[in-house]
Protein backbone atom coordinates (compact mmCIF):
# COMPACT_ATOMS: atom_id res chain seq x y z
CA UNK A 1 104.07 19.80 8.35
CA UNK A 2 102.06 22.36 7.23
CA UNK A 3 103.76 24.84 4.76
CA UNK A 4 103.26 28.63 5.67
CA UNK A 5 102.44 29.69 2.51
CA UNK A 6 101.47 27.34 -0.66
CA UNK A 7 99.33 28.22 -4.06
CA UNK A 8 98.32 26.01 -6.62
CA UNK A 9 97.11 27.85 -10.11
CA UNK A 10 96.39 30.47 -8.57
CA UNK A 11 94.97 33.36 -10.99
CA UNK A 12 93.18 36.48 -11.46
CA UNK A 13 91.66 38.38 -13.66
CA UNK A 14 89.71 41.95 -14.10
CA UNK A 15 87.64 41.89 -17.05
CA UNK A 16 89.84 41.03 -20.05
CA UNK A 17 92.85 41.54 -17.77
CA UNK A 18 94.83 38.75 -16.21
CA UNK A 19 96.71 40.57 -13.22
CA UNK A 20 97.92 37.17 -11.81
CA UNK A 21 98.37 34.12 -13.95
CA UNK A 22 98.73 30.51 -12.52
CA UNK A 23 100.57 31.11 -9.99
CA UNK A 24 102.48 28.25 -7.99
CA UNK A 25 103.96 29.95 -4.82
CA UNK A 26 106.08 28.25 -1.87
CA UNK A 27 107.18 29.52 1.51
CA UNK A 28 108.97 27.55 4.03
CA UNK A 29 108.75 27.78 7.47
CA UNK A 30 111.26 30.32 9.17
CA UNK A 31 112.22 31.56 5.92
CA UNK A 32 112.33 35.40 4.66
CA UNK A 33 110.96 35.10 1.16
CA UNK A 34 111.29 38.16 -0.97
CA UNK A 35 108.68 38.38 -3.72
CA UNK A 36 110.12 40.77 -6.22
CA UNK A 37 109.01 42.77 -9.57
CA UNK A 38 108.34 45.75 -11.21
CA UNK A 39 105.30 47.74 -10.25
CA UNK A 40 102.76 46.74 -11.60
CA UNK A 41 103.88 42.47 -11.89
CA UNK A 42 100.91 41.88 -9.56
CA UNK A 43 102.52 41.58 -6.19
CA UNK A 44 99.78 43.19 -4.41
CA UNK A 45 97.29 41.62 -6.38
CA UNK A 46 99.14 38.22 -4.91
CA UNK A 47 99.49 39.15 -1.81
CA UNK A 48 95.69 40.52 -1.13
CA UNK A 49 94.42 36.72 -2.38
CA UNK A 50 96.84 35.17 -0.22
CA UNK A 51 94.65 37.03 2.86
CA UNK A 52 91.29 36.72 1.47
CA UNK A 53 90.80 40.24 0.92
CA UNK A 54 90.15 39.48 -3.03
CA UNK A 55 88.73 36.18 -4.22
CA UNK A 56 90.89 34.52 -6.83
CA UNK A 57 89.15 33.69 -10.37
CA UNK A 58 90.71 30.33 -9.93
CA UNK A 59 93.13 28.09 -8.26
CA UNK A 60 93.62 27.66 -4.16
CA UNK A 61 95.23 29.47 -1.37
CA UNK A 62 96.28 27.86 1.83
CA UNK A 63 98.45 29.74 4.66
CA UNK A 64 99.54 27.60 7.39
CA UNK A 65 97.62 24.84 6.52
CA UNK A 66 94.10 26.44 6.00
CA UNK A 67 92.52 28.52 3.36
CA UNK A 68 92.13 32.41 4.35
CA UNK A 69 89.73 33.84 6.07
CA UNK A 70 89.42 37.46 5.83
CA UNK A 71 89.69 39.14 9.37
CA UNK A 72 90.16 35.67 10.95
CA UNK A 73 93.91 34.84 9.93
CA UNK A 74 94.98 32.99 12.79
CA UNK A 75 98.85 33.24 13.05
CA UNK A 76 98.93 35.92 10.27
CA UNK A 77 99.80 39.45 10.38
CA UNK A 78 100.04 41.65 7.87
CA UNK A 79 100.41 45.31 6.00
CA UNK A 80 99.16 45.85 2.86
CA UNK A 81 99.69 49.48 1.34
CA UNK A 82 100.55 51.43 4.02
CA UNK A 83 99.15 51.21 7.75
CA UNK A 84 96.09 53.20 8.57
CA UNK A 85 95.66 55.47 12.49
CA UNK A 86 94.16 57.67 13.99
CA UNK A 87 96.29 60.81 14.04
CA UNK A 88 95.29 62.56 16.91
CA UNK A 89 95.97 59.09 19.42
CA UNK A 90 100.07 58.48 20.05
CA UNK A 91 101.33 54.92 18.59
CA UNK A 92 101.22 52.83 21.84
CA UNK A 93 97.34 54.29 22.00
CA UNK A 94 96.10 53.04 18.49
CA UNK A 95 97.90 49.89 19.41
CA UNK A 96 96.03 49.54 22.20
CA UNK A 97 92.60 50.03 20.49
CA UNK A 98 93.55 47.23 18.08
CA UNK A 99 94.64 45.04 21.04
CA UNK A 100 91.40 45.00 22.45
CA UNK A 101 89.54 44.98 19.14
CA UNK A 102 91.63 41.57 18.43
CA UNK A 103 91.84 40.44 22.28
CA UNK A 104 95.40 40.66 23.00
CA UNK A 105 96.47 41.85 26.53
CA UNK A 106 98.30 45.58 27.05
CA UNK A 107 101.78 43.67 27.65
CA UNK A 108 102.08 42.69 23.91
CA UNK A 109 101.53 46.53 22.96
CA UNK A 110 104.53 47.45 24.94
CA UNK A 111 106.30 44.56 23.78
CA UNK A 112 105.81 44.73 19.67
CA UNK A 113 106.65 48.46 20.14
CA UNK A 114 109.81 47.65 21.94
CA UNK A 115 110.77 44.81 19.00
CA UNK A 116 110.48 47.88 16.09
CA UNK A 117 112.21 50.58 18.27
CA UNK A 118 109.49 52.96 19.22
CA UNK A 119 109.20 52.28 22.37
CA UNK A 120 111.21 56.38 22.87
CA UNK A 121 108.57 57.34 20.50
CA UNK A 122 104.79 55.87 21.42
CA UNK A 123 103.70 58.45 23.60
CA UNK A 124 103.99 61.17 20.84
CA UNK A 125 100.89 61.64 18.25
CA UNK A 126 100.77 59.21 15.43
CA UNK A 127 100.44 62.77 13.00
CA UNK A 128 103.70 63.47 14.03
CA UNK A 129 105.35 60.49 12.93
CA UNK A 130 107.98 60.11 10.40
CA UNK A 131 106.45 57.87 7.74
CA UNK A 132 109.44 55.37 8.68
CA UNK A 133 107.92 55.95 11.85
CA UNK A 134 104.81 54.88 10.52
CA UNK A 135 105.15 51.66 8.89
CA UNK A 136 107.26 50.64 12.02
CA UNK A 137 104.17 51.52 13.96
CA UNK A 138 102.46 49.30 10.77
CA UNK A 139 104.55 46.08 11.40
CA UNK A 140 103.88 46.45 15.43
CA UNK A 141 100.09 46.05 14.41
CA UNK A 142 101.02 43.70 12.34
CA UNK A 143 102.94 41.66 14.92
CA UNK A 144 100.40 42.09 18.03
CA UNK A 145 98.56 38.70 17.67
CA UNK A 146 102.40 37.18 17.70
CA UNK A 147 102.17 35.45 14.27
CA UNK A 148 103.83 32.45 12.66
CA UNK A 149 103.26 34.32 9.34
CA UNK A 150 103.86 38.25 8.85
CA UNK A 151 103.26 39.35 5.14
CA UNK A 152 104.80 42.97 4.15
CA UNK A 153 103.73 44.98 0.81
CA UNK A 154 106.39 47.29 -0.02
CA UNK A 155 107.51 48.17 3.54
CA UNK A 156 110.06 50.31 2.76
CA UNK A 157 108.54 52.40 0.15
CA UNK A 158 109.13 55.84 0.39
CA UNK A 159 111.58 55.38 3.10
CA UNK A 160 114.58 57.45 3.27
CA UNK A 161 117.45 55.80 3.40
CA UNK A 162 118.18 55.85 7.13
CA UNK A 163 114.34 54.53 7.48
CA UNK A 164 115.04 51.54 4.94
CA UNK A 165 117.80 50.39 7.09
CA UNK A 166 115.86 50.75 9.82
CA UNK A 167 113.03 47.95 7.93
CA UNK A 168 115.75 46.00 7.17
CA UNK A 169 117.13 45.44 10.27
CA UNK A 170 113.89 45.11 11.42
CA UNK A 171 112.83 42.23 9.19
CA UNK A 172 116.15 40.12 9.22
CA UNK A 173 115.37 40.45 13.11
CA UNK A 174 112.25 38.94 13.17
CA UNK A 175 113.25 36.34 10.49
CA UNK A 176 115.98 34.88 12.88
CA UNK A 177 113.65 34.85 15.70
CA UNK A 178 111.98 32.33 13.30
CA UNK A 179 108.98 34.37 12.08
CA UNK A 180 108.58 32.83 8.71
CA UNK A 181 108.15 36.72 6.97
CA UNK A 182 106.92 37.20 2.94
CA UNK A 183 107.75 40.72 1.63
CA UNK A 184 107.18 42.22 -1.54
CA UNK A 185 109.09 44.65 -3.30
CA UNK A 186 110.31 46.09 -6.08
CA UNK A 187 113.66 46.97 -4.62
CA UNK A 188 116.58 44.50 -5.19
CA UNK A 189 119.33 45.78 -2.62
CA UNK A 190 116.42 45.30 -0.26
CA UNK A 191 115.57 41.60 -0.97
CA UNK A 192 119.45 40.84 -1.91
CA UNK A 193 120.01 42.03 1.79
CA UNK A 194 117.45 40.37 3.57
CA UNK A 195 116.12 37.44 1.76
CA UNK A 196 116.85 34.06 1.85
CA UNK A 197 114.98 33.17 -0.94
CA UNK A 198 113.44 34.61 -3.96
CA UNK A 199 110.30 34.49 -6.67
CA UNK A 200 110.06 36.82 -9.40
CA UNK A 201 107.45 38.09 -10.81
CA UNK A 202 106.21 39.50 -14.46
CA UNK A 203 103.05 40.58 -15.64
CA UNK A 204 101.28 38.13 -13.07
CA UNK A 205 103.57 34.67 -13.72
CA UNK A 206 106.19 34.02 -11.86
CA UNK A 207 109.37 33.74 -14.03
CA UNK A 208 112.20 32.15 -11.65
CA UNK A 209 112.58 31.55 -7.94
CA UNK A 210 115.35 30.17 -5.64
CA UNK A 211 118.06 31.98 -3.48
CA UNK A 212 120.05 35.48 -4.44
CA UNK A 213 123.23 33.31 -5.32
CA UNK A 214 121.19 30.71 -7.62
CA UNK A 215 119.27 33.62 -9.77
CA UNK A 216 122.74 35.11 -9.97
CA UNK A 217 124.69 31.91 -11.21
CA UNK A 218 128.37 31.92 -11.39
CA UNK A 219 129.19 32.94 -14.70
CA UNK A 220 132.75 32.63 -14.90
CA UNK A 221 136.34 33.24 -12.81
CA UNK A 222 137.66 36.56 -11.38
CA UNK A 223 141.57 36.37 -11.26
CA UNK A 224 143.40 38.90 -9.85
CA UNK A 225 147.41 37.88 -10.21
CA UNK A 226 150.76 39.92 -10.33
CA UNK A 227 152.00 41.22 -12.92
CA UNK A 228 148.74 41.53 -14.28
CA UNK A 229 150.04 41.84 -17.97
CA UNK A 230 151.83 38.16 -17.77
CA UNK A 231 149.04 36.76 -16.08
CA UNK A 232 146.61 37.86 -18.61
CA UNK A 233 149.54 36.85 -21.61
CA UNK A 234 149.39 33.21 -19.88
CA UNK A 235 145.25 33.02 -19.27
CA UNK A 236 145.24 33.88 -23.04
CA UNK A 237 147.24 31.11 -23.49
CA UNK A 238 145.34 28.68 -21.71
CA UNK A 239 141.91 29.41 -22.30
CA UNK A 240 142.17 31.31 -25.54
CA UNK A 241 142.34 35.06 -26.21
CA UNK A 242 139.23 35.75 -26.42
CA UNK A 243 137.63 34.31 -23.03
CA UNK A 244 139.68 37.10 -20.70
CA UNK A 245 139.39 40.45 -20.16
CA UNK A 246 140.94 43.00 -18.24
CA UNK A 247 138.64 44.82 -15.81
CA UNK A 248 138.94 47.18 -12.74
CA UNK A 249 142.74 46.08 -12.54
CA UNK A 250 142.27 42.10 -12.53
CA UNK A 251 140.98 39.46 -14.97
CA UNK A 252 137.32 38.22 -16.10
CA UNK A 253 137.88 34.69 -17.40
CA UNK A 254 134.64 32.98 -19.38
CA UNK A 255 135.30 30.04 -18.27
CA UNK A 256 133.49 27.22 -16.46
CA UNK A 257 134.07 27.66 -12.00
CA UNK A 258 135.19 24.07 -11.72
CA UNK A 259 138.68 24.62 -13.86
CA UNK A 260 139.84 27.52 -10.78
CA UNK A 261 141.62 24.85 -9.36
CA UNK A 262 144.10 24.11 -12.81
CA UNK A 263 143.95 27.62 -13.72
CA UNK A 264 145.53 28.15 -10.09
CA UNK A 265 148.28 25.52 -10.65
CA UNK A 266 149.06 26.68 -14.42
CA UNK A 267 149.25 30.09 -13.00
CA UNK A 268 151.56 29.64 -10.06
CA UNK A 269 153.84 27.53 -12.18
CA UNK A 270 154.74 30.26 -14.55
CA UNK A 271 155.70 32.27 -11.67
CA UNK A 272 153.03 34.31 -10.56
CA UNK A 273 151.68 35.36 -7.64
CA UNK A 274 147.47 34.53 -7.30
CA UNK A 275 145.98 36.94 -5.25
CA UNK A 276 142.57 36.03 -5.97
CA UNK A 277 140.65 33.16 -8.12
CA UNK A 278 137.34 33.19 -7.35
CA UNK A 279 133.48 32.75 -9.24
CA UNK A 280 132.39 35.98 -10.79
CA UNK A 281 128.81 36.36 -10.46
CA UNK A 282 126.16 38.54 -12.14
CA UNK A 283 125.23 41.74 -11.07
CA UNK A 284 121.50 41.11 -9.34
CA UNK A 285 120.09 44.26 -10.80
CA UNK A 286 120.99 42.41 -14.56
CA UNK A 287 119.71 39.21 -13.82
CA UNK A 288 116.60 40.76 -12.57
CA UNK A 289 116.11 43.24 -15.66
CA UNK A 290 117.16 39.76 -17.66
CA UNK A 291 114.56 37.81 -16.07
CA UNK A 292 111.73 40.86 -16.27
CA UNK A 293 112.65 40.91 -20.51
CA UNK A 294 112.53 37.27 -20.67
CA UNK A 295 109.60 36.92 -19.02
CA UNK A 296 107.45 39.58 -20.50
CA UNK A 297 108.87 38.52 -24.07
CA UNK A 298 107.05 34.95 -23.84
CA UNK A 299 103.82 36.77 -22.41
CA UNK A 300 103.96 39.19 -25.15
C-alpha cells in the first residue's frame, strides 16, 4: 500500500544555506499529521518540495506512490501561503473558473463550498471576504478535484480566534471522513487539537515525531487526596521528601507511572481518601520549546 506521503534524505539548500536537511518524513493514510516549528524551521520550504514546486538539492519525494509533478498532482490538493482570487468574482464564481480549468463538473463547486460552510456566503464578492473567509474559500479549491491527500501551510494564520475554530473544525472534519490531511504550523493548541500525529521541525531537521501524548511523556503522578497535608506527610514518607510537591491544591510526585497502583494502596491504608492518582504530563508548549533548544543546540 502506497504511503501518502514518504521522503527519503530529503534536503535543500540556497547557496551556503541548508533550509532543509535530510529529511525522513512519514504520513499514513487517513491520518492528520501536524508538521510543527518555529518560523522559519523550513516547513514551507518542505512542503513546496513535497509538490514539486521547488526541486530538492537531494534526496526523493513520493506522494501517494509517485514522485510530484507540478500542476499534475493527481489526488493532491493543496494551499500554500495563502489562496489567490479574483476579487471582483463571488467565491462559488472563482471556484467555478478553477473547476473548468481542472475539469471538474459545477456539482463539486457547490459541494466543497457546502463542506467549509460558505455555502450562505458564495454569492457575495471574494473582496469582501473575511480572510477566515478566505482560506475557507482556499481549502474548497483545494478540495475540488476530491483528493486522497490535502496539504495546508499555516491555515489558520492570521485568523481570529472565532476563524481558527472555524479551520479546526474544518480539518478534524475532513480527517474523519478519511482525507489523509498534512498541515503545517507553528501553533501548538492548533496541532495538539487536531493532530493525530506529530514531526517537529528545527532549522530544516526534523528533531522528534510521534503522537501529542508520546512527545509529552508521562513524567510523573498527580495525587490529589484529603487532607492534603497527611497525604503529602505520608508520600514523603514513601517516596522521599524531596520527590513531592504541593501544587494548585494537590500533589506532584516524581515518581515512575507504574508505582500509582501501590501508592494508591499505601495511601488508602493510612486512611485517606484518593480523589485522584493519575500520570502528570508535560505541558506541550515546554516540550516543544525543549525540543526547538535541543535541536538547534546540536545544529549549532
Amino acid at each position: 500500500m502506497n504511503l501518502p506521503v514518504q521522503t527519503e534524505g530529503l534536503t535543500k539548500r540556497y547557496g551556503g544555506l541548508t533550509a532543509v536537511h535530510d529529511l525522513q518524513l512519514t504520513v499514513r493514510a487517513g491520518e492528520v499529521y501536524g508538521f510543527l516549528g518555529p518560523n522559519g524551521a523550513g516547513k514551507t520550504t518542505t512542503l513546496r518540495m513535497l509538490l514539486g514546486l521547488v526541486r530538492p538539492t537531494a534526496g526523493t519525494v513520493r506522494l501517494l506512490g509517485r514522485p510530484p509533478t507540478a500542476g499534475r498532482l493527481t489526488g493532491v490538493g493543496a494551499l500554500i501561503e495563502g489562496p489567490a482570487f479574483y476579487p471582483y468574482l463571488s467565491g462559488r464564481e472563482n471556484l467555478r473558473v478553477l473547476a473548468r480549468y481542472a475539469g471538474v463538473g459545477a456539482d463539486r463547486v457547490a459541494l466543497v463550498l457546502d463542506l467549509v460552510d460558505l455555502t450562505d456566503r458564495a454569492g457575495d464578492r471574494y473582496a469582501g471576504y473575511s480572510l477566515g473567509m478566505k482560506q475557507r474559500l482556499g481549502v474548497a479549491a483545494a478540495l475540488l478535484k476530491d483528493p486522497r491527500l490535502l496539504i495546508l501551510d499555516e491555515p489558520t494564520n492570521g485568523l481570529d480566534p472565532a476563524g481558527m475554530a472555524d479551520m479546526r473544525t474544518l480539518i478534524r472534519r475532513l480527517g474523519a471522513a478519511g482525507c489523509t490531511v498534512l498541515v503545517s504550523s507553528h501553533l501548538l493548541g492548533e496541532v495538539e487539537q487536531v493532530c493525530d500525529r506529530v514531526g517537529v521541525i528545527a532549522r530544516g531537521r526534523l528533531i522528534a515525531e510521534g503522537s501529542v501524548a508520546e512527545l509529552r511523556g508521562a513524567v510523573g503522578l498527580r495525587l490529589l487526596a484529603d487532607p492534603l497535608d497527611a497525604a503529602a506527610a505520608r508520600a514523603r514518607e514513601l517516596v522521599g521528601a524531596e520527590q513531592v510537591r504541593v501544587v494548585d491544591g494537590g500533589l506532584e510526585l516524581a515518581v515512575e507511572p507504574d508505582r500509582a497502583a501501590w501508592l494508591n494502596t499505601e495511601l488508602v491504608g493510612a486512611g485517606l481518601a484518593v480523589r485522584e492518582l493519575r500520570p502528570r504530563e508535560r505541558d506541550l508548549e515546554q516540550v516543544f520549546f525543549d525540543l526547538v533548544e535541543r535541536g538547534t543546540a546540536d545544529v549549532a
